[in-house]
PDB file of N, CA and C in Angstrom:
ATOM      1  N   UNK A   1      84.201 208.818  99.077  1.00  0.00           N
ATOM      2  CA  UNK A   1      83.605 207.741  98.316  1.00  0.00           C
ATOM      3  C   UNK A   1      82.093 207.786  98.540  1.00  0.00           C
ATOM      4  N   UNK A   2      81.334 207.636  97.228  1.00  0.00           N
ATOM      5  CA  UNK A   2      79.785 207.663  97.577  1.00  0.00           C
ATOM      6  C   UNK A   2      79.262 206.673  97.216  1.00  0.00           C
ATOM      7  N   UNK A   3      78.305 205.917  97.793  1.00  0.00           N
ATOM      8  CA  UNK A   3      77.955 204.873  97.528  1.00  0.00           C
ATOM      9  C   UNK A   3      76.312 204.668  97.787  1.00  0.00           C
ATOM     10  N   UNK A   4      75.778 204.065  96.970  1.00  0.00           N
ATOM     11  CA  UNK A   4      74.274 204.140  96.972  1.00  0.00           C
ATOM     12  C   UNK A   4      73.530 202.754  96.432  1.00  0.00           C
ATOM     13  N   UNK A   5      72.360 201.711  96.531  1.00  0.00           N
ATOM     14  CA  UNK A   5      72.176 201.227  95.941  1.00  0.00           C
ATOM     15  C   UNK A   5      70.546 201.597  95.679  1.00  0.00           C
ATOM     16  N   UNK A   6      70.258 201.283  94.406  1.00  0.00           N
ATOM     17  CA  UNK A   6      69.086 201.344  93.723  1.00  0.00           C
ATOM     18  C   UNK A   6      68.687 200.449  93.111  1.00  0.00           C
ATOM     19  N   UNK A   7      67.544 199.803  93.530  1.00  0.00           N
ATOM     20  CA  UNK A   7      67.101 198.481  92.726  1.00  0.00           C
ATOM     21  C   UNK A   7      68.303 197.516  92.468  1.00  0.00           C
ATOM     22  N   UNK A   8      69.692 197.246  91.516  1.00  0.00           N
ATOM     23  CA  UNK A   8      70.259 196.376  91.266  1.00  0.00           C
ATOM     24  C   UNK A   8      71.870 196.892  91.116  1.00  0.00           C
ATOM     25  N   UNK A   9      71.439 198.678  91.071  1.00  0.00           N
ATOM     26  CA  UNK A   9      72.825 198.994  90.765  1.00  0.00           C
ATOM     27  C   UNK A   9      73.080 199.885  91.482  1.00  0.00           C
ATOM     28  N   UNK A  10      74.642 200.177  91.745  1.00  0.00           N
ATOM     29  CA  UNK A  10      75.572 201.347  92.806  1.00  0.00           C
ATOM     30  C   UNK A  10      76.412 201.917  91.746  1.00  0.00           C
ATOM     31  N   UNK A  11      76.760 203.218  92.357  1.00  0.00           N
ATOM     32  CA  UNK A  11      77.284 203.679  91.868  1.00  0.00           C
ATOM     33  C   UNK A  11      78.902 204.350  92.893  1.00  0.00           C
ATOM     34  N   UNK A  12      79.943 204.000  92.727  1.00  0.00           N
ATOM     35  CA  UNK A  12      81.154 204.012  93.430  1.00  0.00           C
ATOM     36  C   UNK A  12      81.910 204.819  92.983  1.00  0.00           C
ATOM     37  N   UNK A  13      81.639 206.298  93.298  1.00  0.00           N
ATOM     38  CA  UNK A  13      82.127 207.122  91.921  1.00  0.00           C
ATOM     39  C   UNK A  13      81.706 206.826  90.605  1.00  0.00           C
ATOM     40  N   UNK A  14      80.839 206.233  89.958  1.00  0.00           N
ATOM     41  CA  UNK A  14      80.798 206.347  88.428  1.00  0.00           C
ATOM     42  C   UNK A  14      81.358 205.066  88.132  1.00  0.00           C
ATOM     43  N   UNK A  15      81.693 204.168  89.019  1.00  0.00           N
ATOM     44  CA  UNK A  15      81.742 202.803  88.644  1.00  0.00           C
ATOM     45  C   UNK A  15      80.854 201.844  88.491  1.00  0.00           C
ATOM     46  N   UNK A  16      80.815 200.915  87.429  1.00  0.00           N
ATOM     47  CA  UNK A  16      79.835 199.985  87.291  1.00  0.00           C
ATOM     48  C   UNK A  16      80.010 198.530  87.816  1.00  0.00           C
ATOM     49  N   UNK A  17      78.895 198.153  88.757  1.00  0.00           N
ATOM     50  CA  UNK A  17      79.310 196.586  89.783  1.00  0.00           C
ATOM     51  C   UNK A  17      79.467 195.962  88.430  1.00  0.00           C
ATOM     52  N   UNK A  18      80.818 195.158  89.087  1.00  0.00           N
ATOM     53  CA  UNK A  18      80.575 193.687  88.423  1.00  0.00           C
ATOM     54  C   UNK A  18      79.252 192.545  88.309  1.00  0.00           C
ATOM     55  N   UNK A  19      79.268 191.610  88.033  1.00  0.00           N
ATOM     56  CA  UNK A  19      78.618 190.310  87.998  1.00  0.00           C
ATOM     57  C   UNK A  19      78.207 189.861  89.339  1.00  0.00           C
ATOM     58  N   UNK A  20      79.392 189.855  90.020  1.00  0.00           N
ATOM     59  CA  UNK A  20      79.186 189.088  91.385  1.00  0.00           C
ATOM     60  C   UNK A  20      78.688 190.525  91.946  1.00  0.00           C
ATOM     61  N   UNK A  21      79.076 191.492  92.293  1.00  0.00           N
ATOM     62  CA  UNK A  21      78.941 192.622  92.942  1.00  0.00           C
ATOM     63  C   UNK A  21      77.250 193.073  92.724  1.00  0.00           C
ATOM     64  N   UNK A  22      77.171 193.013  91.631  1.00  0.00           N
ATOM     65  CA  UNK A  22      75.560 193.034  91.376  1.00  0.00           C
ATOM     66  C   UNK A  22      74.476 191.819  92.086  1.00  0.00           C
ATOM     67  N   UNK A  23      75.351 191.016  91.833  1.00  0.00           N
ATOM     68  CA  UNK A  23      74.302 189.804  92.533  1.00  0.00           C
ATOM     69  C   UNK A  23      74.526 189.617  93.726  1.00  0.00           C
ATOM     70  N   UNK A  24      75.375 190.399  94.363  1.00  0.00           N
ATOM     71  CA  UNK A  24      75.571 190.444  95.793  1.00  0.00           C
ATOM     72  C   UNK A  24      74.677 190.695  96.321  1.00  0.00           C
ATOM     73  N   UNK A  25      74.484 192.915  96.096  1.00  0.00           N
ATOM     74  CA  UNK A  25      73.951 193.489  96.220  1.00  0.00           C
ATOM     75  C   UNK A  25      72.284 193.086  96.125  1.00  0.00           C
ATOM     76  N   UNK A  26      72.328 192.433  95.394  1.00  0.00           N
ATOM     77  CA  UNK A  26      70.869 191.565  95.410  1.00  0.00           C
ATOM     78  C   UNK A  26      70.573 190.310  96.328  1.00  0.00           C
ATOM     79  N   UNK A  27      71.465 189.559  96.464  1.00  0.00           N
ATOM     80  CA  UNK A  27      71.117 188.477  97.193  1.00  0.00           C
ATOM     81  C   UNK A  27      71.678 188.262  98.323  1.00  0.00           C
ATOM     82  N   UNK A  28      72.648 188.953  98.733  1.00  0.00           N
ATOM     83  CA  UNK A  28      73.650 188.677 100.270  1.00  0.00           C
ATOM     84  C   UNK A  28      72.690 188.928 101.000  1.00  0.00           C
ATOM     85  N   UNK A  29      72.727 187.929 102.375  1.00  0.00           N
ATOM     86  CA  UNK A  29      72.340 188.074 103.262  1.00  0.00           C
ATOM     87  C   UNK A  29      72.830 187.562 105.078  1.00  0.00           C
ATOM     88  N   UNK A  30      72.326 188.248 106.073  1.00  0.00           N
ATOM     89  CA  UNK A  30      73.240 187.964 106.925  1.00  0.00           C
ATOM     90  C   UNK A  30      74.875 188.825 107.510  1.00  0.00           C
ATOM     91  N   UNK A  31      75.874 187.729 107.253  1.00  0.00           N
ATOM     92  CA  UNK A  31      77.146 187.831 107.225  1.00  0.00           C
ATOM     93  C   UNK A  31      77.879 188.549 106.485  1.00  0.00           C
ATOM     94  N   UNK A  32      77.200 188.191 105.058  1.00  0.00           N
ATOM     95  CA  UNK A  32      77.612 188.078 103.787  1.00  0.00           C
ATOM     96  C   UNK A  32      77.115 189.927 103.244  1.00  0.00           C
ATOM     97  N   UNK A  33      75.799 189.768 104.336  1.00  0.00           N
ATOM     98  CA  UNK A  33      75.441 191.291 103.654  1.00  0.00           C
ATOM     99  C   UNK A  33      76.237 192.324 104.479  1.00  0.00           C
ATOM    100  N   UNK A  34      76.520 192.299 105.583  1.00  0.00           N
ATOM    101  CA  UNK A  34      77.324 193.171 106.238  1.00  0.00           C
ATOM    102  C   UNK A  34      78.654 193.397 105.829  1.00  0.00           C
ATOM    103  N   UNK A  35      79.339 191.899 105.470  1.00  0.00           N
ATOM    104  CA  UNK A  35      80.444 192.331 104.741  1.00  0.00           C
ATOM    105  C   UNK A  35      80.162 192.892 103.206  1.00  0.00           C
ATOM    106  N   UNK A  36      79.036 192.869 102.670  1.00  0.00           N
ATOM    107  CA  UNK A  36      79.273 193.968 101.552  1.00  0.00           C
ATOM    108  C   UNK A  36      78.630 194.893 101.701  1.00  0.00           C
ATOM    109  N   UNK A  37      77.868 195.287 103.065  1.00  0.00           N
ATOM    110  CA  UNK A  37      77.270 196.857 103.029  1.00  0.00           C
ATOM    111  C   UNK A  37      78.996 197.821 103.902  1.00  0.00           C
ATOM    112  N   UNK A  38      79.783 196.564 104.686  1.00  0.00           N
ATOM    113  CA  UNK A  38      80.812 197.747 105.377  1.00  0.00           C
ATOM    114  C   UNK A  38      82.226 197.716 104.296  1.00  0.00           C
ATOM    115  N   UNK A  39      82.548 196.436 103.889  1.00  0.00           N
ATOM    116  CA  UNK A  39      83.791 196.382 102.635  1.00  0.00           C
ATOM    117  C   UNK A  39      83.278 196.024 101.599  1.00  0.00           C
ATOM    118  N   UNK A  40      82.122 196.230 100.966  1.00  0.00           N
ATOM    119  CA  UNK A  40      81.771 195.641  99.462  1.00  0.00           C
ATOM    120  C   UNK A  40      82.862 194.576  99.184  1.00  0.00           C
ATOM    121  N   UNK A  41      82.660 193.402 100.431  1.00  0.00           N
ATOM    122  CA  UNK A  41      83.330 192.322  99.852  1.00  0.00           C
ATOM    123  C   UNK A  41      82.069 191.227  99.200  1.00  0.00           C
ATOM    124  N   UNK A  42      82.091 190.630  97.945  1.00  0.00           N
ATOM    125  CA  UNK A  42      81.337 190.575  97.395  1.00  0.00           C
ATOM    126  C   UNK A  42      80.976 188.937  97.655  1.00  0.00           C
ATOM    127  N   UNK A  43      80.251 188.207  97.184  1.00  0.00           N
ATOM    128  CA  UNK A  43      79.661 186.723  97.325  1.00  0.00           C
ATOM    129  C   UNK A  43      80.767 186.397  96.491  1.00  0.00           C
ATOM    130  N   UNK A  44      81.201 184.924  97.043  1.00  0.00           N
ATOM    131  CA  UNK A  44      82.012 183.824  95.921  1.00  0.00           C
ATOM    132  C   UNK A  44      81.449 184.020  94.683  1.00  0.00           C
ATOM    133  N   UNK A  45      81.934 183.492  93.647  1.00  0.00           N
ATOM    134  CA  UNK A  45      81.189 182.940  92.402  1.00  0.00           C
ATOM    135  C   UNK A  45      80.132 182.229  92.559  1.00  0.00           C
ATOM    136  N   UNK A  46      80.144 180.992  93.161  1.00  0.00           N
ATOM    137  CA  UNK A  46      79.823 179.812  93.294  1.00  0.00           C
ATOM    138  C   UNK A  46      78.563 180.311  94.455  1.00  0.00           C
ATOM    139  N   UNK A  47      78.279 181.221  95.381  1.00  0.00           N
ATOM    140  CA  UNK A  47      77.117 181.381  96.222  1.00  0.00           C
ATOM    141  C   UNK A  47      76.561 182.538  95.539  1.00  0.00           C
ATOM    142  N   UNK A  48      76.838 183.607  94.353  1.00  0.00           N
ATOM    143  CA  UNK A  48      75.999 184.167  93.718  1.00  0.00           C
ATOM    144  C   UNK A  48      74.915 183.501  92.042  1.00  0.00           C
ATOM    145  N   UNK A  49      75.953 182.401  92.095  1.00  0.00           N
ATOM    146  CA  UNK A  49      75.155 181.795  91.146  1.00  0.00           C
ATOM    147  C   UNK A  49      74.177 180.766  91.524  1.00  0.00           C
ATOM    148  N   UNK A  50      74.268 180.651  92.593  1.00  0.00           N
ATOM    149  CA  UNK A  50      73.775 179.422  93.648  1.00  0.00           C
ATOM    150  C   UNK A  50      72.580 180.023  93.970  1.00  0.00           C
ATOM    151  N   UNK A  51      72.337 181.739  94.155  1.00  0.00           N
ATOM    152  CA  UNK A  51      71.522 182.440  94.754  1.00  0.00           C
ATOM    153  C   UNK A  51      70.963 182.916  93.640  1.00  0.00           C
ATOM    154  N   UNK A  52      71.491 182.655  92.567  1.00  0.00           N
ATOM    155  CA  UNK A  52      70.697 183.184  91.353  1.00  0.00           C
ATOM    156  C   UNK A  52      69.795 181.739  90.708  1.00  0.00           C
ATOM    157  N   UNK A  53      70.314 181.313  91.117  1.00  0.00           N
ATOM    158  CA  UNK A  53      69.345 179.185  90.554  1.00  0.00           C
ATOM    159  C   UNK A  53      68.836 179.005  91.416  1.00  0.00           C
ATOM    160  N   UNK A  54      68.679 179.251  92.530  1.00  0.00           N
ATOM    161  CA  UNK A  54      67.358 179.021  93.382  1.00  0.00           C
ATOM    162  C   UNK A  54      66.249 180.156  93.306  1.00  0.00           C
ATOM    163  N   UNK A  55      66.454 181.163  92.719  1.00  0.00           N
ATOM    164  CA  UNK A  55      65.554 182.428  92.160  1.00  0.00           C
ATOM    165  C   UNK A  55      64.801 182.352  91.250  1.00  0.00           C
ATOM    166  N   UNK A  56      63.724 181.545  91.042  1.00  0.00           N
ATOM    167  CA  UNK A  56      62.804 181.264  89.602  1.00  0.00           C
ATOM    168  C   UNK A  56      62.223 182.602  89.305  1.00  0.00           C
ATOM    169  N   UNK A  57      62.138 183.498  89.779  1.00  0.00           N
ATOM    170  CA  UNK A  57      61.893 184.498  89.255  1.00  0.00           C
ATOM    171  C   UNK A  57      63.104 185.922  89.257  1.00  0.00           C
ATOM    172  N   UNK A  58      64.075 185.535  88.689  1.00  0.00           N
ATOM    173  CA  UNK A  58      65.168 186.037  88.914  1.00  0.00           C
ATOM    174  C   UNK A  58      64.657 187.156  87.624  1.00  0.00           C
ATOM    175  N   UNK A  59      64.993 188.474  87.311  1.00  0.00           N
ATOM    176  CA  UNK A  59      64.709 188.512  85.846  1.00  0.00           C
ATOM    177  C   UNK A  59      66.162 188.482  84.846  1.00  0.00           C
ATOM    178  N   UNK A  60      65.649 188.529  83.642  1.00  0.00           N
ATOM    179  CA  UNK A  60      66.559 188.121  82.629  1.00  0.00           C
ATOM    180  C   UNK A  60      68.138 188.629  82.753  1.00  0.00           C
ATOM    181  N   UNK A  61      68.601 190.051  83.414  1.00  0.00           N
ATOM    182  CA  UNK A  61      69.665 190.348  83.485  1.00  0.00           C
ATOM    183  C   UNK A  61      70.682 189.942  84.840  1.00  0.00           C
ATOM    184  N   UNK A  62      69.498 189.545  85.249  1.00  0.00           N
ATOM    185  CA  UNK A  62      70.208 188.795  86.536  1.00  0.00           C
ATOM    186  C   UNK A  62      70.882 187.541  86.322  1.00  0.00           C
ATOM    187  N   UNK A  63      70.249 187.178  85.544  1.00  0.00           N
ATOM    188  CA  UNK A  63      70.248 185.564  85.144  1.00  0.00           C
ATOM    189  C   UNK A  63      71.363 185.744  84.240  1.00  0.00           C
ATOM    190  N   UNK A  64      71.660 186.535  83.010  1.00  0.00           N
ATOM    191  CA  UNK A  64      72.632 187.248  82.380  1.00  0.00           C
ATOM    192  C   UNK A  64      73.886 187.266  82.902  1.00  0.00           C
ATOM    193  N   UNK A  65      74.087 188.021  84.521  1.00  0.00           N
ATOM    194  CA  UNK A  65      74.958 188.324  85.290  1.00  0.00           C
ATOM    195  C   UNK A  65      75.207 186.851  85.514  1.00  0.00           C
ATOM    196  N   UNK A  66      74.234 185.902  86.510  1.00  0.00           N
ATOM    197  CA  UNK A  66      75.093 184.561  86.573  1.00  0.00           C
ATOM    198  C   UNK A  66      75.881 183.877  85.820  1.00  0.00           C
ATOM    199  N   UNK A  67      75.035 183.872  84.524  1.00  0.00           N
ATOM    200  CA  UNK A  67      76.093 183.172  83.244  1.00  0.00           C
ATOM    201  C   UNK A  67      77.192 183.630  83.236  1.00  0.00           C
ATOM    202  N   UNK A  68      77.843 185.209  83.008  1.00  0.00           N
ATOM    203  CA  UNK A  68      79.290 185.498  83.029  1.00  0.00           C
ATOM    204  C   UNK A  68      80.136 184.774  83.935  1.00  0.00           C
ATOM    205  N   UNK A  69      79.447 184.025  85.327  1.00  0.00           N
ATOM    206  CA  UNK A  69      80.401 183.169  86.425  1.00  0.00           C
ATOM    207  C   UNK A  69      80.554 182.635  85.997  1.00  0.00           C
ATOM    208  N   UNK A  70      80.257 181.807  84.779  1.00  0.00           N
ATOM    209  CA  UNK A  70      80.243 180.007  84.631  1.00  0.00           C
ATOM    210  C   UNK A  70      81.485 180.037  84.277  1.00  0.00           C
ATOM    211  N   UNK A  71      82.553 180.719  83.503  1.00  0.00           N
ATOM    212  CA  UNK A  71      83.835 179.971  83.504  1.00  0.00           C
ATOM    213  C   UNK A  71      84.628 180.349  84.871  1.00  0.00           C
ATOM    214  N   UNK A  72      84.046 181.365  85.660  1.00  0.00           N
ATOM    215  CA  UNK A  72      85.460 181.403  86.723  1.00  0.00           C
ATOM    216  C   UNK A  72      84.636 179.796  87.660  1.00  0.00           C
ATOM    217  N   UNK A  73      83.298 179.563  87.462  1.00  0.00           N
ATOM    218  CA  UNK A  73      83.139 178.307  88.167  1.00  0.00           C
ATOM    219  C   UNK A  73      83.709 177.429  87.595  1.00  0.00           C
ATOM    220  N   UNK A  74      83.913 177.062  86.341  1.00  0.00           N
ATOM    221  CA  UNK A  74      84.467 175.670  85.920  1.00  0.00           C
ATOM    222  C   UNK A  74      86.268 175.636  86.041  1.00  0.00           C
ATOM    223  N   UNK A  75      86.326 176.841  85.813  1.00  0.00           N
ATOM    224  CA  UNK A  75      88.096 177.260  86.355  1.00  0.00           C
ATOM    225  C   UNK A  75      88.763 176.417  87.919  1.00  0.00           C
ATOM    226  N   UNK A  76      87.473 177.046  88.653  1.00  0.00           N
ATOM    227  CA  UNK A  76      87.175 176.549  90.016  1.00  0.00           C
ATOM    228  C   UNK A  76      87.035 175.290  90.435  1.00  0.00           C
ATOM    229  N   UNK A  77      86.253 174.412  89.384  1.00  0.00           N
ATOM    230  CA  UNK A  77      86.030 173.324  90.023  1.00  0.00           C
ATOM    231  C   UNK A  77      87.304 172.438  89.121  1.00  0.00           C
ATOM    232  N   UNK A  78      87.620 172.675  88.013  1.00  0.00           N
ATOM    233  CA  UNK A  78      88.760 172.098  87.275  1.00  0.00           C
ATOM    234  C   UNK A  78      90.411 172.576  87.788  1.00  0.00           C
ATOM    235  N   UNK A  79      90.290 173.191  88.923  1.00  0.00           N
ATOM    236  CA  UNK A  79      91.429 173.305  90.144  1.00  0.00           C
ATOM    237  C   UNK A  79      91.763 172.132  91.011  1.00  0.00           C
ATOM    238  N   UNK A  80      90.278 172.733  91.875  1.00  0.00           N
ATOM    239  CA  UNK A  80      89.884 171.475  93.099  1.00  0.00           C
ATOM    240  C   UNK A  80      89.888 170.154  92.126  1.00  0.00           C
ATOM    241  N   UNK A  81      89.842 169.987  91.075  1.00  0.00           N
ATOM    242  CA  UNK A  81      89.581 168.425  90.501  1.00  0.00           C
ATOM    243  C   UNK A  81      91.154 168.262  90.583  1.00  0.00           C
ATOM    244  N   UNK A  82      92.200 168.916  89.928  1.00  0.00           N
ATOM    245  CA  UNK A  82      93.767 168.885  90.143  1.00  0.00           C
ATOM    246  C   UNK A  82      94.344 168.774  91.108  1.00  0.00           C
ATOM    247  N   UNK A  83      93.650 169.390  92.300  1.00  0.00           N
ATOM    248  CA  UNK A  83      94.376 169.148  93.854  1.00  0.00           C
ATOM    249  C   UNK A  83      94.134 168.369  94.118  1.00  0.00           C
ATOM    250  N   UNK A  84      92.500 167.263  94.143  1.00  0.00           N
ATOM    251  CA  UNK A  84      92.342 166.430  94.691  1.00  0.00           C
ATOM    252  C   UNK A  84      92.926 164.879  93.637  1.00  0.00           C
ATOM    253  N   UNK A  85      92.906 164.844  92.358  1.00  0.00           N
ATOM    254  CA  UNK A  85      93.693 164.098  91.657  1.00  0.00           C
ATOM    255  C   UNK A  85      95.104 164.040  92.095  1.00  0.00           C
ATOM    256  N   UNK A  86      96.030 165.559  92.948  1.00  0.00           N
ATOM    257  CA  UNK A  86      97.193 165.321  93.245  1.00  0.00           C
ATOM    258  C   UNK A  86      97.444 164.458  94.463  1.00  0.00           C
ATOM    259  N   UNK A  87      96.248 164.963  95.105  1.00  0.00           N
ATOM    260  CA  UNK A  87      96.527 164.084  96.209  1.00  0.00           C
ATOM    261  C   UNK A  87      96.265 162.498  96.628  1.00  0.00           C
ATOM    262  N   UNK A  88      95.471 161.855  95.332  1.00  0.00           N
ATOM    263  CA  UNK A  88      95.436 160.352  95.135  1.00  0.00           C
ATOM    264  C   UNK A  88      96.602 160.124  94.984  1.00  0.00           C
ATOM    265  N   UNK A  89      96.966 160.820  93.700  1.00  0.00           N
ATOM    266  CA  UNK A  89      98.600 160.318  93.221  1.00  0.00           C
ATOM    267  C   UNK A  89      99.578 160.278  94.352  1.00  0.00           C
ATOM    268  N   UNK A  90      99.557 161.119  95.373  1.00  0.00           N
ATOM    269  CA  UNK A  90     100.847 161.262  96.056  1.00  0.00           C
ATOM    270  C   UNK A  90     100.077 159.837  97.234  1.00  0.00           C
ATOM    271  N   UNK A  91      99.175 159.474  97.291  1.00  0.00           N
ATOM    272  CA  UNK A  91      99.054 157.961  97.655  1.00  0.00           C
ATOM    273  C   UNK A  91      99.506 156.875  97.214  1.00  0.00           C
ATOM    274  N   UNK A  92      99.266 156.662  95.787  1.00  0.00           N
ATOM    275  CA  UNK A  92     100.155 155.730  94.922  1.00  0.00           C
ATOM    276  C   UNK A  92     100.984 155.169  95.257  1.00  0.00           C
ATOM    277  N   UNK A  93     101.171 153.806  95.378  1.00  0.00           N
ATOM    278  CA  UNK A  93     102.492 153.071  95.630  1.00  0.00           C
ATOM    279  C   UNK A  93     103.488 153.411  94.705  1.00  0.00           C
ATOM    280  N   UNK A  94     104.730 153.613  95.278  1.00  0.00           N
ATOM    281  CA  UNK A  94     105.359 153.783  93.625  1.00  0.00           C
ATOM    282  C   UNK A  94     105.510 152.197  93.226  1.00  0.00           C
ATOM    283  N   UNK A  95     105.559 152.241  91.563  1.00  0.00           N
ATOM    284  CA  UNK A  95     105.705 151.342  90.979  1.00  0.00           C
ATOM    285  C   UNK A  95     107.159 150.752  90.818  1.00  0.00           C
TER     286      UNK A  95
END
């Protein structure tokens, strides 16, 4: 397996990063970067778009890449809104 990064993109055999994988590669840091320089395990949704909106000078394809998250974020947060709605309900007196 060969792996390289350049400015924004790797190449994994001839594979092209995803969204998150790209904005990893750009913004992980720390923890986050070790786990994607030793398992290209990549940033949540939700901390690459997070790392892309605090970036005012992000440029345009970056910014590009965040937008493709926005439905696995609203997927995400319209989950957690179902678990935590389940768990009022299972408070409920029954009637």
């Amino acid at each position: 397996m060969r792996r390289w990064i350049c400015g924004v993109t790797r190449a994994l055999d001839g594979v092209e990063l995803t969204p998150a994988e790209l904005l990893t590669a750009r913004y992980a840091q720390g923890a986050a970067q070790r786990a994607w320089n030793r398992r290209l395990a990549p940033l949540t949704p939700l901390e690459a778009f997070s790392a892309v909106q605090a970036d005012s000078n992000a440029p345009a394809e970056i910014v590009a890449a965040a937008l493709t998250l926005v439905p696995k974020l609203h997927a995400a947060l319209d989950t957690a809104a179902a678990e935590l709605r389940a768990r009022t309900d299972a408070e409920k007196p029954a009637s």
